[in-house]
N, C-alpha and C. Protein backbone atom coordinates (compact mmCIF):
# COMPACT_ATOMS: atom_id res chain seq x y z
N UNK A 1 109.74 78.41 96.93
CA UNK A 1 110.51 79.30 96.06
C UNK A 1 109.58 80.30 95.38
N UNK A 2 110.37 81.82 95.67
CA UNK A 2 109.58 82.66 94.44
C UNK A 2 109.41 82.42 93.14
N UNK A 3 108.16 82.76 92.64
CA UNK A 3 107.40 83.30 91.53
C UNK A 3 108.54 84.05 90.57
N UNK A 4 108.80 84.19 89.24
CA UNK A 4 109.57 85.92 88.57
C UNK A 4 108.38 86.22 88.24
N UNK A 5 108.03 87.55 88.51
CA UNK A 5 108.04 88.92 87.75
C UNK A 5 108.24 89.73 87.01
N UNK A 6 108.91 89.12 85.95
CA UNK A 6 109.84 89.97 84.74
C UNK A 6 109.51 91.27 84.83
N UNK A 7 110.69 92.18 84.99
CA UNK A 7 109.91 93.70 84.50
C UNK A 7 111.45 94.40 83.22
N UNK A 8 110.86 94.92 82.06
CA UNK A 8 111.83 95.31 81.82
C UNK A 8 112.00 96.81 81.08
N UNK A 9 112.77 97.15 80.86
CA UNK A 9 113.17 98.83 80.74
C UNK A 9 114.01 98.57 79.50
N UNK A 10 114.14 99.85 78.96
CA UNK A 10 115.03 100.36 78.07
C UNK A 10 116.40 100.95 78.22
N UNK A 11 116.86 100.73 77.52
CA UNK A 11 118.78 101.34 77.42
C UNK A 11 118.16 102.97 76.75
N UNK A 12 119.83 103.46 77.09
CA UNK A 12 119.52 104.95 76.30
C UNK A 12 119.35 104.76 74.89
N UNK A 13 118.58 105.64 74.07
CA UNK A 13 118.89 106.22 72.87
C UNK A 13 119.03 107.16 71.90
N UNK A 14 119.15 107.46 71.20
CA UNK A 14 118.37 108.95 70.30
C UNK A 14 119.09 109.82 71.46
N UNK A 15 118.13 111.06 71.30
CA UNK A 15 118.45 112.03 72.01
C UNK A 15 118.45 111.90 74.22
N UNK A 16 117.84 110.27 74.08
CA UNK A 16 118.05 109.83 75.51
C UNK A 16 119.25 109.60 76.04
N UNK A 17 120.36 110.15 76.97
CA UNK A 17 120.78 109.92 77.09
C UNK A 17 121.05 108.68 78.47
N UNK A 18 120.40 108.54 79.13
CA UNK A 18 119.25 108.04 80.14
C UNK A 18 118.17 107.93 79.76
N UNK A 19 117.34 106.34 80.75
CA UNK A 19 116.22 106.14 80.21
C UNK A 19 115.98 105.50 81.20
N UNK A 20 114.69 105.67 81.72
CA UNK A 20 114.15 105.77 83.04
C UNK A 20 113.32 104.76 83.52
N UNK A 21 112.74 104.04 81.78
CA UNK A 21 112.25 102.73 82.21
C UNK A 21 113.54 102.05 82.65
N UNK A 22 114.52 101.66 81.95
CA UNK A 22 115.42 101.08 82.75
C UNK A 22 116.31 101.25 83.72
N UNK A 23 116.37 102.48 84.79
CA UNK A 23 116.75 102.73 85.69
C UNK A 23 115.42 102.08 86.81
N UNK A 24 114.05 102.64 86.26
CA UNK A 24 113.14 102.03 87.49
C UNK A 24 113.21 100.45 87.66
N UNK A 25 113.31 99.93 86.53
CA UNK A 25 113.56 98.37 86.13
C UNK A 25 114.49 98.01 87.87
N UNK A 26 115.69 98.46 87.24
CA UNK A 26 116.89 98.49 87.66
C UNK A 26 117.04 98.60 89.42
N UNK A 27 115.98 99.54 90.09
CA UNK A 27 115.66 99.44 91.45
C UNK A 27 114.75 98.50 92.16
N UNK A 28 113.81 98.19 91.42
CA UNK A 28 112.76 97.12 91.56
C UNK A 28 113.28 95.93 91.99
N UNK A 29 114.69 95.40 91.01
CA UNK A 29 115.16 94.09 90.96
C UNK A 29 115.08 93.67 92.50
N UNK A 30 114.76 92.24 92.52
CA UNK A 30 114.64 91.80 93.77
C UNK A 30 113.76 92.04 94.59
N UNK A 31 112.79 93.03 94.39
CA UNK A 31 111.45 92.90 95.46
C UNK A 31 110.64 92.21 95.32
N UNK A 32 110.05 91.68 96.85
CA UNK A 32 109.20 90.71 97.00
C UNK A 32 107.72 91.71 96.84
N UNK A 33 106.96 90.70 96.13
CA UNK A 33 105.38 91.17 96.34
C UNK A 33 104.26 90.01 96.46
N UNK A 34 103.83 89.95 97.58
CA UNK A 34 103.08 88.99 97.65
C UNK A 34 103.15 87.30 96.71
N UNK A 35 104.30 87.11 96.90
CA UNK A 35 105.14 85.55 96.49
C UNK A 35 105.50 85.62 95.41
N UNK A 36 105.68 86.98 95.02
CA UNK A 36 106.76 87.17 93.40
C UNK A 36 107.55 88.12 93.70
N UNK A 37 109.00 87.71 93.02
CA UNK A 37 110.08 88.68 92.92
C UNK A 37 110.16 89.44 91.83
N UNK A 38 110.14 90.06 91.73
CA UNK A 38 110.70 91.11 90.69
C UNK A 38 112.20 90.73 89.99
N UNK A 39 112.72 90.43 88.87
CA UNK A 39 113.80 90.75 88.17
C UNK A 39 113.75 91.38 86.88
N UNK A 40 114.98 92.45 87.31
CA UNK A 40 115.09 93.26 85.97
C UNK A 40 115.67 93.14 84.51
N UNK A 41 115.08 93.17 83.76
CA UNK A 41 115.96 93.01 82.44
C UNK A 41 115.94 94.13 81.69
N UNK A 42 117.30 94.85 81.63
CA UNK A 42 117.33 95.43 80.34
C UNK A 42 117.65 95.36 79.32
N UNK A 43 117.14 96.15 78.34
CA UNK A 43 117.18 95.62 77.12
C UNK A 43 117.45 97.21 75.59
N UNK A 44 118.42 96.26 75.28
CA UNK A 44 118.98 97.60 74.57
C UNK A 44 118.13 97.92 73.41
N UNK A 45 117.80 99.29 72.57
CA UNK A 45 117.05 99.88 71.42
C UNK A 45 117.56 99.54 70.54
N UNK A 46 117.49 97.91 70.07
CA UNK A 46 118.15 97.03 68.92
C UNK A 46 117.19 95.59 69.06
N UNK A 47 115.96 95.49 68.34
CA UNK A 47 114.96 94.91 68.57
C UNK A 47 115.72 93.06 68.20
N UNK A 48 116.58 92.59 67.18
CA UNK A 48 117.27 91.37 67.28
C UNK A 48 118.03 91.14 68.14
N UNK A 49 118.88 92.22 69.32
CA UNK A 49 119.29 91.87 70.59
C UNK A 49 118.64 92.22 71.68
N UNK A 50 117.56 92.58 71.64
CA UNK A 50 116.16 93.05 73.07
C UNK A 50 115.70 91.22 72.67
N UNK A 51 115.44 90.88 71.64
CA UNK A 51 114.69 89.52 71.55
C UNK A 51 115.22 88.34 72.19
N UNK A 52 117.10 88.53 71.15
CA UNK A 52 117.61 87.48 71.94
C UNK A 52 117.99 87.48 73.71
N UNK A 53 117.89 88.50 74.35
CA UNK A 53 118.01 88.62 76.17
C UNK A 53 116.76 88.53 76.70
N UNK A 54 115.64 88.63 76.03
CA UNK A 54 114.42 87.95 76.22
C UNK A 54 114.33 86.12 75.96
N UNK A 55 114.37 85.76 75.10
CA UNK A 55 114.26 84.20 75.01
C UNK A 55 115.71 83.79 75.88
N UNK A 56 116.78 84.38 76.28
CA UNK A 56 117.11 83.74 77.66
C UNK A 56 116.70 84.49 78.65
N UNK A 57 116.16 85.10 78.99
CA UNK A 57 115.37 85.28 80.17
C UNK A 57 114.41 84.23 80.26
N UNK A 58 113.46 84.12 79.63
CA UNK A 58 112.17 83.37 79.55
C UNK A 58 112.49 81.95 80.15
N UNK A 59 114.04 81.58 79.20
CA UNK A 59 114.28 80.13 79.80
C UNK A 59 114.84 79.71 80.69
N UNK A 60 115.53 81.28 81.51
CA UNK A 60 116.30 80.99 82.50
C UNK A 60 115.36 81.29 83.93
N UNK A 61 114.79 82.46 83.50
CA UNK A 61 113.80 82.87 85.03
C UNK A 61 112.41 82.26 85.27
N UNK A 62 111.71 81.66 83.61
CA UNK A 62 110.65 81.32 83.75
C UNK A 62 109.79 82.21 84.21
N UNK A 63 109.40 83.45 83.65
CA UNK A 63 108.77 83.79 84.84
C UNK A 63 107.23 84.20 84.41
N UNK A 64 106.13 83.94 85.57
CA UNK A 64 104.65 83.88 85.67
C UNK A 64 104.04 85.04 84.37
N UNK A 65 105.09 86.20 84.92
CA UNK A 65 104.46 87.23 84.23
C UNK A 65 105.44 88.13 83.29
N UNK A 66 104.97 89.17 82.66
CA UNK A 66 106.13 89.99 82.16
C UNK A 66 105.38 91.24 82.14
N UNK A 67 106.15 92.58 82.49
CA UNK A 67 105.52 93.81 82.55
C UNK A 67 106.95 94.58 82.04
N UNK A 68 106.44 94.63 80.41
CA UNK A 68 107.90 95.66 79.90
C UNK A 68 107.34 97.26 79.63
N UNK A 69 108.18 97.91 80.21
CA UNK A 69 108.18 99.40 80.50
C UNK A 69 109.19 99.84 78.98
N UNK A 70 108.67 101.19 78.82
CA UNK A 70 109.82 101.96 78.32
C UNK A 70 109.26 103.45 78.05
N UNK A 71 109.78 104.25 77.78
CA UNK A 71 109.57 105.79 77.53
C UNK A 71 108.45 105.98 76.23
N UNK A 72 107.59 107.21 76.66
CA UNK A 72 106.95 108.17 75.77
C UNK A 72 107.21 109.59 75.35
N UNK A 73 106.94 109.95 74.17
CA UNK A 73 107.23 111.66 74.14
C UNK A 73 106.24 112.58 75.00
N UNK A 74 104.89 111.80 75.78
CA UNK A 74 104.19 112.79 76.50
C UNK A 74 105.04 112.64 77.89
N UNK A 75 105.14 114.24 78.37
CA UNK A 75 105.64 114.11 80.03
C UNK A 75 104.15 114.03 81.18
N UNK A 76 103.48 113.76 80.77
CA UNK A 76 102.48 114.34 81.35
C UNK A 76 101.95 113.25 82.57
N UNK A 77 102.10 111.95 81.94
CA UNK A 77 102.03 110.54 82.92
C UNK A 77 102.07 109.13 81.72
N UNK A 78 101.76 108.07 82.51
CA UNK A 78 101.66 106.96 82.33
C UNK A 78 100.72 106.45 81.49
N UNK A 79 101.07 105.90 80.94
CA UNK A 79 99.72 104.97 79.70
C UNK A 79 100.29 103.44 79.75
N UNK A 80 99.01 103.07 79.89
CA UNK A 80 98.97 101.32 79.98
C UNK A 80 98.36 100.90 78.71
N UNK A 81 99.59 100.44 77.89
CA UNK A 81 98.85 99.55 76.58
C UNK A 81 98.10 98.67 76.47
N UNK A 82 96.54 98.78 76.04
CA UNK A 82 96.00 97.83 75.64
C UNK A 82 96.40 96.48 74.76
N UNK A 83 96.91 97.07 73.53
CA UNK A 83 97.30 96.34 72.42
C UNK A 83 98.54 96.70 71.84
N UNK A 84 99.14 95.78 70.75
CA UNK A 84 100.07 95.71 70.22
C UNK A 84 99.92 95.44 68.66
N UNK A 85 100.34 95.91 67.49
CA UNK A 85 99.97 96.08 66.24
C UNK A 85 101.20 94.97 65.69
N UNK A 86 101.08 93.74 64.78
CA UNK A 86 102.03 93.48 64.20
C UNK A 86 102.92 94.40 62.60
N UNK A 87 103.13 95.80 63.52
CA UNK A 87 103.76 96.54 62.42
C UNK A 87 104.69 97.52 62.82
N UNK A 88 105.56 97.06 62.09
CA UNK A 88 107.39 98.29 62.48
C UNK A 88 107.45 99.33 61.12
N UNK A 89 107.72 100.99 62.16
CA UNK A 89 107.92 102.01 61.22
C UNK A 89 108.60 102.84 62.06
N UNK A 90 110.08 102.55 62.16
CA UNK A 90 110.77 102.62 63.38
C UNK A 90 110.92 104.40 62.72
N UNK A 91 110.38 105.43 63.74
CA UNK A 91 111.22 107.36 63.46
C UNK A 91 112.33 107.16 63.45
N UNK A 92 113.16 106.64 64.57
CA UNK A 92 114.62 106.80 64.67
C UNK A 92 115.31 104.92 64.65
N UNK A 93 116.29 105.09 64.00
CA UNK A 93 117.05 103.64 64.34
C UNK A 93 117.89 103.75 65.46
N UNK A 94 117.63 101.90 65.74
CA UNK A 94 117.82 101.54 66.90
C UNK A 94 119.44 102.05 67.32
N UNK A 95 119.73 101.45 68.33
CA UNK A 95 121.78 101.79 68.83
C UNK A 95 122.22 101.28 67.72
N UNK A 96 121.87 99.70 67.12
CA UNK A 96 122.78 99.20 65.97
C UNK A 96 122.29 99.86 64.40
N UNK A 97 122.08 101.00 64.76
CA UNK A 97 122.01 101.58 63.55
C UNK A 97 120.60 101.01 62.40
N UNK A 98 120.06 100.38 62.53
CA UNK A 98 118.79 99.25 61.99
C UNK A 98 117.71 100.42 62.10
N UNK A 99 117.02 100.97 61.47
CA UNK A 99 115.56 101.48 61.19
C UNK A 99 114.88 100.74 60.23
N UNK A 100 113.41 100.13 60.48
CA UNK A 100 112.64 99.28 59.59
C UNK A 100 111.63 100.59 59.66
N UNK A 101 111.21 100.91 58.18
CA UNK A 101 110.21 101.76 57.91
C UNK A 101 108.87 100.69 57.25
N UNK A 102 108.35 100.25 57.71
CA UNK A 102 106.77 99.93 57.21
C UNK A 102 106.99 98.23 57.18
N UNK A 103 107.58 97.56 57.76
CA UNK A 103 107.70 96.04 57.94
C UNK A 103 106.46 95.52 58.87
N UNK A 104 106.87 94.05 59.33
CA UNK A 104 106.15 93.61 59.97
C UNK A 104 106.75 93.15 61.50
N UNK A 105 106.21 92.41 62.27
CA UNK A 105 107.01 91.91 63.52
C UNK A 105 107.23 90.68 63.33
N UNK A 106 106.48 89.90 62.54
CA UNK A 106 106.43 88.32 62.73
C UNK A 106 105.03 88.50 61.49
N UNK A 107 105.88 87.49 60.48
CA UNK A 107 105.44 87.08 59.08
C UNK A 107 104.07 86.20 59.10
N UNK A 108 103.00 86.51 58.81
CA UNK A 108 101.95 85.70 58.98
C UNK A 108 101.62 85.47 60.20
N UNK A 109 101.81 86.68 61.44
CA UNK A 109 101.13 86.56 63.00
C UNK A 109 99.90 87.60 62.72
N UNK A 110 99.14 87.15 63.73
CA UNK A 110 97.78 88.24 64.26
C UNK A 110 98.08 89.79 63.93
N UNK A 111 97.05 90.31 63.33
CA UNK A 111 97.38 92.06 63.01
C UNK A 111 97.64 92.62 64.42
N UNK A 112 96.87 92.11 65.32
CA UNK A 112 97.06 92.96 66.90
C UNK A 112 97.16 91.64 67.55
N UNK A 113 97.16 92.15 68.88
CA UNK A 113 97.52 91.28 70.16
C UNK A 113 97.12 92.05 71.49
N UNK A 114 96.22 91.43 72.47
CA UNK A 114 96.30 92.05 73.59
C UNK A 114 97.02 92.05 74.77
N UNK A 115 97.05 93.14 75.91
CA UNK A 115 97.60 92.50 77.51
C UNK A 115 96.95 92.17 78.26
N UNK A 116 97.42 90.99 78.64
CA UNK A 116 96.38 90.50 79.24
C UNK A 116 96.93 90.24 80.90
N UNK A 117 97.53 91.28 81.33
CA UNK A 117 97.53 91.85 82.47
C UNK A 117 96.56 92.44 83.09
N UNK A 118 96.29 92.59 84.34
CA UNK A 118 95.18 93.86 85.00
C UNK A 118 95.02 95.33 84.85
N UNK A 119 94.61 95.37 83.10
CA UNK A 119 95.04 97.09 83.07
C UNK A 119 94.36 98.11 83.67
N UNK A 120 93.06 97.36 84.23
CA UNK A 120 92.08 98.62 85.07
C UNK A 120 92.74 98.61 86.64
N UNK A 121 92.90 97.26 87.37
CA UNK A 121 93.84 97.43 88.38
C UNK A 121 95.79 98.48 88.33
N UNK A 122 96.11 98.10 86.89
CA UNK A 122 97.23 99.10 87.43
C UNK A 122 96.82 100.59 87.15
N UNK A 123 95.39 100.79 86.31
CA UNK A 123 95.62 102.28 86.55
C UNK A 123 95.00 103.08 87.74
N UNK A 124 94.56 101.69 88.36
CA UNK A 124 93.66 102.36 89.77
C UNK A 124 95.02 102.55 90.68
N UNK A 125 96.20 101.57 90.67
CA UNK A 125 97.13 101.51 91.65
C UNK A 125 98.03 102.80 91.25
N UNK A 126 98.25 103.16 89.49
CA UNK A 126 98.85 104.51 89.45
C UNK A 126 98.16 105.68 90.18
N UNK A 127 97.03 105.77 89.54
CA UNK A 127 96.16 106.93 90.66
C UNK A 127 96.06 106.89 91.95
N UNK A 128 96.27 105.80 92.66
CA UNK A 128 96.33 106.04 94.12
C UNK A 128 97.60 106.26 95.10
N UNK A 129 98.89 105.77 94.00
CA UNK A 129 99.64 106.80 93.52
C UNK A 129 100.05 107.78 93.59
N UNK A 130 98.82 108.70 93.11
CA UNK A 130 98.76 110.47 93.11
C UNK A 130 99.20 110.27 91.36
N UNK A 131 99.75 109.13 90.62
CA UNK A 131 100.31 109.57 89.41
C UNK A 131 98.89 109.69 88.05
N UNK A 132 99.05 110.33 86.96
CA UNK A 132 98.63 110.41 86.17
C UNK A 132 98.59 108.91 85.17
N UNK A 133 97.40 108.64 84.66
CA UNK A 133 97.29 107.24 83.84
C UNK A 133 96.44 107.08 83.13
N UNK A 134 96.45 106.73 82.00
CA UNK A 134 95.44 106.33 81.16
C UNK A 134 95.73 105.18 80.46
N UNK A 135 94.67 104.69 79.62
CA UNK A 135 94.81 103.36 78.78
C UNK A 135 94.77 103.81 77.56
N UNK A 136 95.47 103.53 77.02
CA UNK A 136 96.31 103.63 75.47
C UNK A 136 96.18 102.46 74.44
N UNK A 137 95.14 102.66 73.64
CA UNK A 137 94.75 101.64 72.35
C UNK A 137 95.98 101.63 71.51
N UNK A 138 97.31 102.46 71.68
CA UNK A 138 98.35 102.84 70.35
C UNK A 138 99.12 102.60 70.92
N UNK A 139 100.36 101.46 70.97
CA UNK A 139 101.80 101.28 71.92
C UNK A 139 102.56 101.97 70.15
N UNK A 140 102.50 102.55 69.42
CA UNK A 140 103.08 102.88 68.06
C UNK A 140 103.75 102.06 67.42
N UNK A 141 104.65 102.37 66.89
CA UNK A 141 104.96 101.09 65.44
C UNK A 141 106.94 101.24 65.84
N UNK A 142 107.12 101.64 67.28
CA UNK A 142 108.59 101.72 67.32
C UNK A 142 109.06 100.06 68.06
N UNK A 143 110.11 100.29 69.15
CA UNK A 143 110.49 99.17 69.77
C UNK A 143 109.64 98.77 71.16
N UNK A 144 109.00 99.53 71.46
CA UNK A 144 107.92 99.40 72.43
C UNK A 144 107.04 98.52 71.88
N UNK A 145 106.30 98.82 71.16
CA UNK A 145 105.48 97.93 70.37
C UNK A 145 105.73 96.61 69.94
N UNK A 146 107.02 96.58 69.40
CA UNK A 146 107.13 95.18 68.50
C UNK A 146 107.74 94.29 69.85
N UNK A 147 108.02 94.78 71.41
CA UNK A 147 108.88 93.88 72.04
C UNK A 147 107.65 93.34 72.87
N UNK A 148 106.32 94.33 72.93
CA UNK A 148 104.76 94.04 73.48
C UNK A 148 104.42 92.57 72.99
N UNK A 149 104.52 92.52 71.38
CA UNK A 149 103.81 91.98 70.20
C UNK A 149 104.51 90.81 70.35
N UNK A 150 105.90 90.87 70.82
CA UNK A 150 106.75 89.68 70.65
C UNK A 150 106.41 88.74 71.92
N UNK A 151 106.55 89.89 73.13
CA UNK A 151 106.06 88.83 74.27
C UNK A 151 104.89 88.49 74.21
N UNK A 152 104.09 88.80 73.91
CA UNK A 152 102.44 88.47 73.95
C UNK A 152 102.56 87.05 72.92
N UNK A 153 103.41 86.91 72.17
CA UNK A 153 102.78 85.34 71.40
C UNK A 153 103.62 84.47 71.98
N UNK A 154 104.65 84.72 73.42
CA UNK A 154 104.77 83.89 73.60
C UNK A 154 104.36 83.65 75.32
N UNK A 155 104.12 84.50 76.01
CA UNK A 155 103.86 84.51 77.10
C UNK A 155 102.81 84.60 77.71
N UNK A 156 102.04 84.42 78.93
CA UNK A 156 100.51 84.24 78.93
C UNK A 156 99.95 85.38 79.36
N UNK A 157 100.84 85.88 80.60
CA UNK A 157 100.96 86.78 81.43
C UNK A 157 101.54 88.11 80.86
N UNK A 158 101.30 89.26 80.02
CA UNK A 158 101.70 90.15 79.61
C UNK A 158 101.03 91.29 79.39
N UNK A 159 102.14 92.31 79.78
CA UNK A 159 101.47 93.89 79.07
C UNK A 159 102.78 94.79 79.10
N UNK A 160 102.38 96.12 78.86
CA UNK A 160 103.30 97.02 78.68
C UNK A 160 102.76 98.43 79.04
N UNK A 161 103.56 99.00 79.79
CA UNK A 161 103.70 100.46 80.18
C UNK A 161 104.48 101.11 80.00
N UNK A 162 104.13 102.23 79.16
CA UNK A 162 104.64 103.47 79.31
C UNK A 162 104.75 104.50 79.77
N UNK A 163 106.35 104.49 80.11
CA UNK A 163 106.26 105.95 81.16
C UNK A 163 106.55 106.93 80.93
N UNK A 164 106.55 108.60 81.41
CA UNK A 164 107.42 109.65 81.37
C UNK A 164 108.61 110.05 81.18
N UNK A 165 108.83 110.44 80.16
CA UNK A 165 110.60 110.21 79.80
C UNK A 165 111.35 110.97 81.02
N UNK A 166 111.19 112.04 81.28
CA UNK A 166 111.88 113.39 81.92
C UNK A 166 112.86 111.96 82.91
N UNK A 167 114.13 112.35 82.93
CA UNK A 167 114.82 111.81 84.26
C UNK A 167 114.88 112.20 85.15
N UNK A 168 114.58 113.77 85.37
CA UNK A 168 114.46 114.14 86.62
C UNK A 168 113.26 113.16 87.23
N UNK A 169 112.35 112.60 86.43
CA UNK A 169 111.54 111.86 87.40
C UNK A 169 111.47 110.41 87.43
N UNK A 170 112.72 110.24 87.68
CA UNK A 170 112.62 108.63 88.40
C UNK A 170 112.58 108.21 89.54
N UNK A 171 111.99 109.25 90.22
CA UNK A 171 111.28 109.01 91.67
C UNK A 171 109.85 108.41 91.28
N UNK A 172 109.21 109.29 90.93
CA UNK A 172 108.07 109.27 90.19
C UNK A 172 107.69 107.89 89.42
N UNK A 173 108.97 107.56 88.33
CA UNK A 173 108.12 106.22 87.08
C UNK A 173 108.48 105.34 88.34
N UNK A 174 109.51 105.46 89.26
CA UNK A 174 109.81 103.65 89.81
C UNK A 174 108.51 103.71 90.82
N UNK A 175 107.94 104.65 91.33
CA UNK A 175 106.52 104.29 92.17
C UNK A 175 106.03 103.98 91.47
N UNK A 176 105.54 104.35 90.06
CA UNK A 176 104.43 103.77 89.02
C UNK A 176 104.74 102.49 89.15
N UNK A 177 106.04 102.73 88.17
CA UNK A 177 106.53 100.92 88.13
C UNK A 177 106.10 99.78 89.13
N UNK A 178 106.19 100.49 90.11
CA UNK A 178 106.32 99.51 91.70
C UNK A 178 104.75 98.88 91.74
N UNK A 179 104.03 100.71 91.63
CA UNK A 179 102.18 100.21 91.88
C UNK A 179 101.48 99.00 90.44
N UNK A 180 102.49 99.46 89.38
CA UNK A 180 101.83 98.64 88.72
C UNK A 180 102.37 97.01 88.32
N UNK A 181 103.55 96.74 89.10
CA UNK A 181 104.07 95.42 89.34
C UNK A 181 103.30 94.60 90.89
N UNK A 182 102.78 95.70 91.60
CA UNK A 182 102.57 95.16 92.72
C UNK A 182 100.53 94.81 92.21
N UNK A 183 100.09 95.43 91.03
CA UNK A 183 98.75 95.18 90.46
C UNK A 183 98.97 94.01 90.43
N UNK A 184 99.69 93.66 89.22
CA UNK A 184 99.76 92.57 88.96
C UNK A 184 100.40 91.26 89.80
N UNK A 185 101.17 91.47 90.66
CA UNK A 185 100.95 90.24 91.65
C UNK A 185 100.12 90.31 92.41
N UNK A 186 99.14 91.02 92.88
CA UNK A 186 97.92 91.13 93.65
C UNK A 186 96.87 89.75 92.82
N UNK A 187 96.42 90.30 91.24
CA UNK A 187 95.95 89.29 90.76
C UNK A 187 96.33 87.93 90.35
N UNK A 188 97.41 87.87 90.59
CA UNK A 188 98.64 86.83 90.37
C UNK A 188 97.81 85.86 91.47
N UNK A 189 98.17 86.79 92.72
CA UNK A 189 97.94 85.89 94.19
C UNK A 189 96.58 85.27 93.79
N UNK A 190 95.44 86.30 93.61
CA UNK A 190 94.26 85.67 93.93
C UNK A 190 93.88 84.80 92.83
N UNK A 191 94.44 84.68 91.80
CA UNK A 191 93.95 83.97 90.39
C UNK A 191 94.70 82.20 91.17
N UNK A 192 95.66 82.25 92.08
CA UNK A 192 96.04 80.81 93.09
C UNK A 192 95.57 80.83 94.05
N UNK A 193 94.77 81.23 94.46
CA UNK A 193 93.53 81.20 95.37
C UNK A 193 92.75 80.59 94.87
N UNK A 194 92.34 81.49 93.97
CA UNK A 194 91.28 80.87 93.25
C UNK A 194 90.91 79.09 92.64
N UNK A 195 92.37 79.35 92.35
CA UNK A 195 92.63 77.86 91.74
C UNK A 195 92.70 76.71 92.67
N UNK A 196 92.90 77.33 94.14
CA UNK A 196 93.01 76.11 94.61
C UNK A 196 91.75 76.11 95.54
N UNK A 197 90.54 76.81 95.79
CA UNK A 197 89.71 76.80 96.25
C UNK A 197 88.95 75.75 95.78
């Protein structure tokens, strides 16, 4: 039996009316990559119901890894988050109307948190690609951030990417998406190699 892959995307919001992490999410579902499937979860811009469709995911798919996507204001390319800040200063409120200006994520957790995904492997797999990528010390203080911060204390396998908002290019983020889901089961594979050598 396959491996999950968690990958997940964003619902529309704000001035999004479409949102492209979760459309690429949304095509991915079900591909095989070297003995992991991909399933998609989306997850709406309302950080107490993105949490709760996460903790049933977690218990229903189990899965190895998690790679949550969602939109940036640069069009320019892709950034792979290093870290995650335990701090909410939401610009715009979420769909349920909720903006937290200067809170926390979790009361007495770590100021930061890392991914501890392959972030030099997915930005070699974006660039080869042809796409634009860099590594990003700042996931910001919106819902990107705090859903990073949330999976990281509980999952082993985690990181987060951000993609290009524009919808005309969801040709474009779901190859990212793809190269940088297919990074990470690459090291997936060989880290059970490894183990069983």
């Amino acid at each position: 039996m396959l491996e999950t892959l968690l990958v997940t995307g964003f619902g529309p919001f704000g001035p999004h009316a479409t949102n492209v992490s979760e459309q690429a999410a949304a095509r991915l579902d079900g591909l095989e990559l070297d003995g992991f499937v991909i399933r998609a979860l989306p997850l709406p811009v309302a950080f107490e119901r993105a949490v709760a469709l996460l903790e049933e995911a977690l218990e229903t798919e189990r899965p190895v890894a998690v790679l949550a996507t969602g939109i940036h204001r640069d069009p320019a390319g892709f950034r792979i988050e290093l870290a995650a800040r335990n701090e909410r200063d939401d610009p715009l409120p979420g769909v349920d109307g909720v903006q937290v200006r200067g809170g926390t994520i979790e009361d007495g957790g770590p100021p930061m948190v890392f991914s501890t995904l392959p972030v030099g492997a997915i930005k070699r797999a974006l660039e080869e690609e042809g796409l634009a990528a860099e590594l990003s010390d700042d996931a910001g203080r919106f819902l990107c951030n705090a859903v990073f911060y949330w999976l990281a204390r509980r999952v082993p396998q985690v990181g987060f990417l951000h993609v290009p908002p524009a919808p005309d290019g969801l040709e474009a983020v779901t190859r990212g998406v793809r190269a940088a889901a297919r990074a990470v089961a690459e090291r997936l594979a060989a880290q059970r190699v490894e183990a069983s050598a």
